[in-house]
Every structure is written in structure tokens, then in C-alpha cells.
Protein backbone atom coordinates (compact mmCIF):
# COMPACT_ATOMS: atom_id res chain seq x y z
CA UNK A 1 -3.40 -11.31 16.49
CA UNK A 2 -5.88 -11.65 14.01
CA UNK A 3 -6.29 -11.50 10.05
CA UNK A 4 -4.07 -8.67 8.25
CA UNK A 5 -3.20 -7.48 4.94
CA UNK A 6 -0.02 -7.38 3.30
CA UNK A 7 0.11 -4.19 0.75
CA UNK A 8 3.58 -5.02 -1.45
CA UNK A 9 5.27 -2.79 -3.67
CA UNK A 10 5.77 -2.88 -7.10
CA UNK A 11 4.53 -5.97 -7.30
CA UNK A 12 3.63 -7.10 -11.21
CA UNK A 13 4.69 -4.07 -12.64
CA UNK A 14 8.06 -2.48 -14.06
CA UNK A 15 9.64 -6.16 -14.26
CA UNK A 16 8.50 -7.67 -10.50
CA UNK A 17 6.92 -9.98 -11.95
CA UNK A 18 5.31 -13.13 -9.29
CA UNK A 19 2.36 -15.32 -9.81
CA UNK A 20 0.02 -15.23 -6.69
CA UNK A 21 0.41 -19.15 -6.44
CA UNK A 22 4.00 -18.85 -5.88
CA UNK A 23 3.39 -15.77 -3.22
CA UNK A 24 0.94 -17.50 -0.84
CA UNK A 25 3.20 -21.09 -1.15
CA UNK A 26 6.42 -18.98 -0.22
CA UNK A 27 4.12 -17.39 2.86
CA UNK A 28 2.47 -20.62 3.64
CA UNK A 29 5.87 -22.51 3.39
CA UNK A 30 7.16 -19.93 6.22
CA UNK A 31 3.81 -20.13 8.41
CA UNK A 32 1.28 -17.83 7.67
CA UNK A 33 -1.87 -19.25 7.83
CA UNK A 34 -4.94 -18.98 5.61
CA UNK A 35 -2.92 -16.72 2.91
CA UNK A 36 -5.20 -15.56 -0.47
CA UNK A 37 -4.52 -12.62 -2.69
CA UNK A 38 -6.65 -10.28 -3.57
CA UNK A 39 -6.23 -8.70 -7.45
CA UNK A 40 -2.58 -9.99 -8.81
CA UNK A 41 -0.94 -6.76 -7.43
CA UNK A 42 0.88 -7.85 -4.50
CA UNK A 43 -2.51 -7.15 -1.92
CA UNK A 44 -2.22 -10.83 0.64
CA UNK A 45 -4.77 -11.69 3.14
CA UNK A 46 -3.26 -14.18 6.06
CA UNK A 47 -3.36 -14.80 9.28
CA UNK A 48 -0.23 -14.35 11.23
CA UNK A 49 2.68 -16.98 12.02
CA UNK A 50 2.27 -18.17 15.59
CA UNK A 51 4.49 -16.02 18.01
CA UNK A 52 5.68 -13.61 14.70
CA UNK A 53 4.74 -9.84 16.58
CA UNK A 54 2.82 -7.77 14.47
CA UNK A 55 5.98 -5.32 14.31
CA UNK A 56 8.18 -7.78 12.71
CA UNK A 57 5.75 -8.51 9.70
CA UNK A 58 6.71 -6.11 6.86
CA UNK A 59 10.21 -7.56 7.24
CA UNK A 60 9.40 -10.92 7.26
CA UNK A 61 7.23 -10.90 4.76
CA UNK A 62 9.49 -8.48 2.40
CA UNK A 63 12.49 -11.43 2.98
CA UNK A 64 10.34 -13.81 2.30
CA UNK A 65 9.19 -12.65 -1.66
CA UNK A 66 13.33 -11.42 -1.60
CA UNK A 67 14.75 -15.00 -0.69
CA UNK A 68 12.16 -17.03 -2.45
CA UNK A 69 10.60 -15.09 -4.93
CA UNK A 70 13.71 -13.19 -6.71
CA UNK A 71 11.52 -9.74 -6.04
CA UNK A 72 12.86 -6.79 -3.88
CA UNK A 73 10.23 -5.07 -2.43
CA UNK A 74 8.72 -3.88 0.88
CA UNK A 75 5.44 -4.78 2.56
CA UNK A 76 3.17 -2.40 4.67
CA UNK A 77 0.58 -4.93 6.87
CA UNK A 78 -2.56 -3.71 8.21
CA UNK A 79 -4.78 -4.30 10.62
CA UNK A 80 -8.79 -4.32 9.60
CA UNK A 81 -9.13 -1.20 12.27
CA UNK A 82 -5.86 0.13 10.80
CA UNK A 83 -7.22 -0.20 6.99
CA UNK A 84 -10.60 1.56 7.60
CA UNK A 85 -9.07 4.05 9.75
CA UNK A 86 -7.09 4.82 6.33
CA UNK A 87 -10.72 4.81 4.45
CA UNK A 88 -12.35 7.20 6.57
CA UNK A 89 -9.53 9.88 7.04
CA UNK A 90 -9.36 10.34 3.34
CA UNK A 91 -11.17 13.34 2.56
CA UNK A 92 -11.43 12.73 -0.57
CA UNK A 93 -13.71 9.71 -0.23
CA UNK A 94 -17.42 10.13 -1.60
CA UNK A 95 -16.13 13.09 -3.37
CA UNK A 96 -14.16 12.11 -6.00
CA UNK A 97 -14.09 8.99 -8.02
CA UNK A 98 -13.00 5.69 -6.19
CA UNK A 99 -10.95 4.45 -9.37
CA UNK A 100 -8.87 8.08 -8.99
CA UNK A 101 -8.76 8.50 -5.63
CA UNK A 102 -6.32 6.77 -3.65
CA UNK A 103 -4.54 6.24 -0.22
CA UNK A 104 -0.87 6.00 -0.41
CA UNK A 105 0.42 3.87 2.50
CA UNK A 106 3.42 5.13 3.52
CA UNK A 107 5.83 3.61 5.70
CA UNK A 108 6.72 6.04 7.75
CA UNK A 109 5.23 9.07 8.86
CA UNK A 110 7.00 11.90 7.13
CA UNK A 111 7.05 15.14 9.00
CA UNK A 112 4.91 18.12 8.22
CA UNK A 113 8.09 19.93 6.43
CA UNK A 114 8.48 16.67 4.18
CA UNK A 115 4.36 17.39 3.81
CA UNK A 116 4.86 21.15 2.51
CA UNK A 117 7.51 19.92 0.21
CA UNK A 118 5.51 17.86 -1.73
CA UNK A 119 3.26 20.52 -2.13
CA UNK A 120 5.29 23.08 -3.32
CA UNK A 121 7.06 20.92 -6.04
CA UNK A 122 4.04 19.68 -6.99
CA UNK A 123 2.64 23.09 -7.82
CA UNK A 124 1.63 23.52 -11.06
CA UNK A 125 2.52 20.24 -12.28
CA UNK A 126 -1.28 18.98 -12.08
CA UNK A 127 -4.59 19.01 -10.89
CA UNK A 128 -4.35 16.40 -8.05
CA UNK A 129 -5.53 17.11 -4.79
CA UNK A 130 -3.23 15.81 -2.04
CA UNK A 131 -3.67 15.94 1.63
CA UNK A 132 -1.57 13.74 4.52
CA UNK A 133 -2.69 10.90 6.73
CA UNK A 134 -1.32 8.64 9.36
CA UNK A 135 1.09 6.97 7.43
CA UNK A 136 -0.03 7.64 4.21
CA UNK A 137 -1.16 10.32 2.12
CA UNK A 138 -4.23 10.71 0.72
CA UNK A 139 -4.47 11.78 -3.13
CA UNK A 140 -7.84 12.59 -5.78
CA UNK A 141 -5.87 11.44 -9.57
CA UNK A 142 -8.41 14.23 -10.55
CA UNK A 143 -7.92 13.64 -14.13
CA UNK A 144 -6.47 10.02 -14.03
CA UNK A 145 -3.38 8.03 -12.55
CA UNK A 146 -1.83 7.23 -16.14
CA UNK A 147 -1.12 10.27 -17.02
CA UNK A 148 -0.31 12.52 -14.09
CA UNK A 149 3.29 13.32 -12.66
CA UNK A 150 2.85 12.78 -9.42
CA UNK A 151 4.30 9.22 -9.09
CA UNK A 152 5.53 7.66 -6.47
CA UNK A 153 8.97 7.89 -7.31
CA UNK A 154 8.17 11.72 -7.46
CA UNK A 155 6.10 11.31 -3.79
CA UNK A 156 8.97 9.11 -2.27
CA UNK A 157 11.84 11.44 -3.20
CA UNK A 158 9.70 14.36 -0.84
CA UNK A 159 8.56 12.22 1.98
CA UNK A 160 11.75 10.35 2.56
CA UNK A 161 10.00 6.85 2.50
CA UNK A 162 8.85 4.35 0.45
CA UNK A 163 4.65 3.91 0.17
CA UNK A 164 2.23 2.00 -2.48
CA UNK A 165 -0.95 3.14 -3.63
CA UNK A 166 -4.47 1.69 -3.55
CA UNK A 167 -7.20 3.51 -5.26
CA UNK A 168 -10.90 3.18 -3.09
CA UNK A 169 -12.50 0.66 -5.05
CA UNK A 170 -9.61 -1.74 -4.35
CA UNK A 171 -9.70 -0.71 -0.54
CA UNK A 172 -13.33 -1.24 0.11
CA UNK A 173 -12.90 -4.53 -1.83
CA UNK A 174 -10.07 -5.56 0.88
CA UNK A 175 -12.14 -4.15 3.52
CA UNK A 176 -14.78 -6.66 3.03
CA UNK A 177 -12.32 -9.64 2.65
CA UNK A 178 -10.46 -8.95 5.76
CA UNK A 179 -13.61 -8.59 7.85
């Protein structure tokens, strides 16, 4: 199946606190294979447990950091095709800074009514510019992530699903390690 990447949620901040030693033991302890963390905020390269489909791996892994770890989150796992797919359908990419301008992995694909939601209680409430992906949404933190009101509580309450955000420094930095 290959080498993936594990995107967790809420991982080191707002209490969910793990060190990465204790996140690639727990995964290592359960059979995934060549585990290592890039950044302490829940992003895990690995290669998949023999006979695990690729399907069943955001559950797996979420159980596993639930059971062993004392953290309840969720885990969206990528492919190296999947993750640059996600790179080059942001169109924000090369035009915006890659510390503010992120892809929000989603996971599920809300529909386009979920889309136009977003965008109408957004309006007015900042500068971002937001546009949807496959299974994510693509956002420019024009002036900054800190300080804006477009969180992802705020994004997951319109879209119906739960996502984490990566800005495009951090994703070109996987991209490399997962090649």
C-alpha cells in the first residue's frame, strides 16, 4: 500500500496534549511500520499494518491515540498522490503566503449548499479568501490565522464534518518526507 500520512486533530493544542515518542510507540506497538512525526502537531509518516485496508486507517489510527493515548481525536490519512493532489488544486498556492494559506482536510465532502453556507456567514466577518476542494477546503488567512474568525469550529459547524488545517509550508515539508 505504500507510505501515508496521518493528519490528527487537535493534536497539542487546547489541552490534547501527546509527546510524539508516545504517538509512534502506541502506532508501532499496533503495527505500523516505519512511523516518524513530522512538527509536534499530530502530522505521522508510516507505512501501513500488513493486511489493515487503506479505508480502515483513520479509525484505527484515531482508536489507537483514544485507547492508548487518553486523546479524542480523528485522523485523515493520505496518500503521496492524494496530498499533492491537495497542493495543486489550491488556488491560492504561489499567490498568497505559504505560512497563511492553508488546505483544510476535511473528512467528508460537504455538498455545494454546505459550500455556499460558509460563504454567506462568513461575509463580512474577514478578509479570507475561501474556495472548496476534494475533501477539503482551501483558505488564504489573508491577514493571519491568529486573529481571524474563521476557525474551524466556525468551518465545521457549516460543512457538517470535522477537518484540520495545514498551512503550505508545512505541506510541501510533508510532501518531501513522504516521497
Amino acid at each position: 500500500m505504500g507510505r501515508h500520512l496521518a493528519l490528527l486533530g487537535s493534536i497539542n493544542v487546547g489541552g490534547n496534549r501527546i509527546t510524539m515518542a508516545d504517538l509512534v510507540g502506541a502506532l508501532t506497538r499496533h503495527g505500523f511500520a516505519d512511523v516518524e512525526t513530522v512538527v509536534a502537531s499530530g502530522n505521522i509518516l508510516f507505512d501501513p499494518p500488513t493486511g489493515v485496508l487503506g479505508k480502515e486507517l483513520p479509525d484505527r489510527i484515531a482508536d489507537i491515540v483514544r485507547s492508548e493515548l487518553g486523546v479524542d481525536t480523528f485522523a485523515l490519512v493520505l496518500s503521496a498522490a492524494e496530498l499533492e493532489a491537495a497542493i495543486a488544486e489550491n488556488p491560492f498556492s504561489g499567490t498568497g503566503e505559504d505560512k497563511f494559506v492553508h488546505v483544510h482536510f476535511l473528512t467528508a465532502q460537504p455538498g455545494p449548499e454546505r459550500f455556499e453556507r460558509l460563504l454567506a456567514d462568513h461575509a463580512g466577518r474577514g478578509d479570507e479568501r475561501i474556495a472548496p476542494g476534494t475533501r477539503a477546503l482551501h483558505i488564504d488567512y489573508v491577514n493571519g490565522v491568529g486573529t481571524s474568525k474563521l476557525t474551524a469550529a466556525f468551518i465545521e459547524r457549516r460543512l457538517g464534518c470535522q477537518g484540520t488545517a495545514r498551512n503550505m509550508r508545512s505541506l510541501k515539508r510533508l510532501t518531501e518526507r513522504l516521497a
